[in-house]
Protein backbone atom coordinates (compact mmCIF):
# COMPACT_ATOMS: atom_id res chain seq x y z
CA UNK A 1 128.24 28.13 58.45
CA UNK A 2 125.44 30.68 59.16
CA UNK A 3 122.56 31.17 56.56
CA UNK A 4 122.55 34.72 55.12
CA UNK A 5 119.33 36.46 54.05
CA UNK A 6 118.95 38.01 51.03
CA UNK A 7 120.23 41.56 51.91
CA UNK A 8 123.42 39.89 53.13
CA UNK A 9 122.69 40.19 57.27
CA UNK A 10 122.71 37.00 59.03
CA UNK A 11 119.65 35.00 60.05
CA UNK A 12 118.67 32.98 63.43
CA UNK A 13 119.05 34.44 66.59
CA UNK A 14 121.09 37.43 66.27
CA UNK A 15 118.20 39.02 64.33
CA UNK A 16 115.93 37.95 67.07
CA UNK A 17 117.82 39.37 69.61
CA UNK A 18 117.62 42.66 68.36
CA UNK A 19 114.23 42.90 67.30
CA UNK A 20 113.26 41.22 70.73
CA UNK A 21 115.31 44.18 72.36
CA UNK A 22 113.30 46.52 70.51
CA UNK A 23 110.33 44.98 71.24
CA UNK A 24 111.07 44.94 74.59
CA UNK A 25 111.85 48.69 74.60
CA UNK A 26 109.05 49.83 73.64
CA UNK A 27 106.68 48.06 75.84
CA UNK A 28 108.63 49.41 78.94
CA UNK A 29 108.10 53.17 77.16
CA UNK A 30 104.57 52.75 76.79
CA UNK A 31 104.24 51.34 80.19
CA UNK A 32 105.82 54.14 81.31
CA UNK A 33 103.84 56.43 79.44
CA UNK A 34 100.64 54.53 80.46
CA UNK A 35 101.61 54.79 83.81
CA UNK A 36 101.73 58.33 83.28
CA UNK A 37 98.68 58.54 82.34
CA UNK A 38 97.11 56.11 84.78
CA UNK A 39 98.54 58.96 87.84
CA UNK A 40 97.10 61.95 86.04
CA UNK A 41 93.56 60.47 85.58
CA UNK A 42 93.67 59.58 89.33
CA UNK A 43 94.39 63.15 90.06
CA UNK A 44 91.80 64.96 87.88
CA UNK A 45 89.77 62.62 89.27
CA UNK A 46 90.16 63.06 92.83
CA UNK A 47 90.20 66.89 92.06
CA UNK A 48 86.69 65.92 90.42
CA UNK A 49 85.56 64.58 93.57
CA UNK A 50 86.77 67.20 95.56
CA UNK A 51 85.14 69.62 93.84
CA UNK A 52 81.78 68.04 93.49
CA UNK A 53 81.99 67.57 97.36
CA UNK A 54 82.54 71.70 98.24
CA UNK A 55 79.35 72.16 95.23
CA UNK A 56 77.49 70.45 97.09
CA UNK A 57 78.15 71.76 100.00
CA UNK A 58 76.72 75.07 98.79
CA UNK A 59 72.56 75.93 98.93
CA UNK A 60 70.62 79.03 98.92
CA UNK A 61 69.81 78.22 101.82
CA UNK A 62 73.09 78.00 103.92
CA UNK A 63 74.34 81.40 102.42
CA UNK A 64 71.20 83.60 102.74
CA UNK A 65 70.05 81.90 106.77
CA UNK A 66 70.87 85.08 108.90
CA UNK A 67 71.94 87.60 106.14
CA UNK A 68 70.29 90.27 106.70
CA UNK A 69 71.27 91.89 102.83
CA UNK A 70 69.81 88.75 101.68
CA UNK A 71 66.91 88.65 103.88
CA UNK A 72 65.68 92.15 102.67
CA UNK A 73 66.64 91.16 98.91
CA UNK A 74 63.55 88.11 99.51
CA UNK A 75 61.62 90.53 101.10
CA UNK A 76 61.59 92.63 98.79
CA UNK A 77 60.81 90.00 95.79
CA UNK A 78 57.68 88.65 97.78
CA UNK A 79 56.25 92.71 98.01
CA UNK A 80 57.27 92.82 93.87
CA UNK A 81 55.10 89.87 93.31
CA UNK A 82 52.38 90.77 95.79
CA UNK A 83 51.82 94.30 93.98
């Protein structure tokens, strides 16, 4: 005869069963959540990288060489400080 536990449910391995079921749920959802996770920090962090690569891509430098707008704007600076 099976053993009862005090709210009348049977003990042993039916109990188990279920709880290890649940148990068992629930790590596969917050694997899959994790997982979910895991892919969006690769992204932002790929987007990261790809960003940081086009900032430094960008100097005075490369955008003012052989403007002539920009070449008269310097010009002008070095006659401000010179008067």
């Amino acid at each position: 005869m099976e053993q009862m536990t005090p709210t009348g449910r049977p003990s042993g391995p039916v109990i188990l069963v279920t709880v290890s079921a649940k148990a068992v749920g629930e790590i596969d959802k917050t694997i899959d959540h994790l997982q979910k996770v895991k892919e969006n920090l690769i992204g932002s962090e790929r987007n990261l990288r790809l960003a940081n690569d086009k900032a430094q891509d960008l100097s005075i430098k490369k955008h003012t060489r052989n403007n002539p707008t920009m070449a008269k704007k310097f010009e002008d600076l070095k006659k401000e400080d010179g008067e």
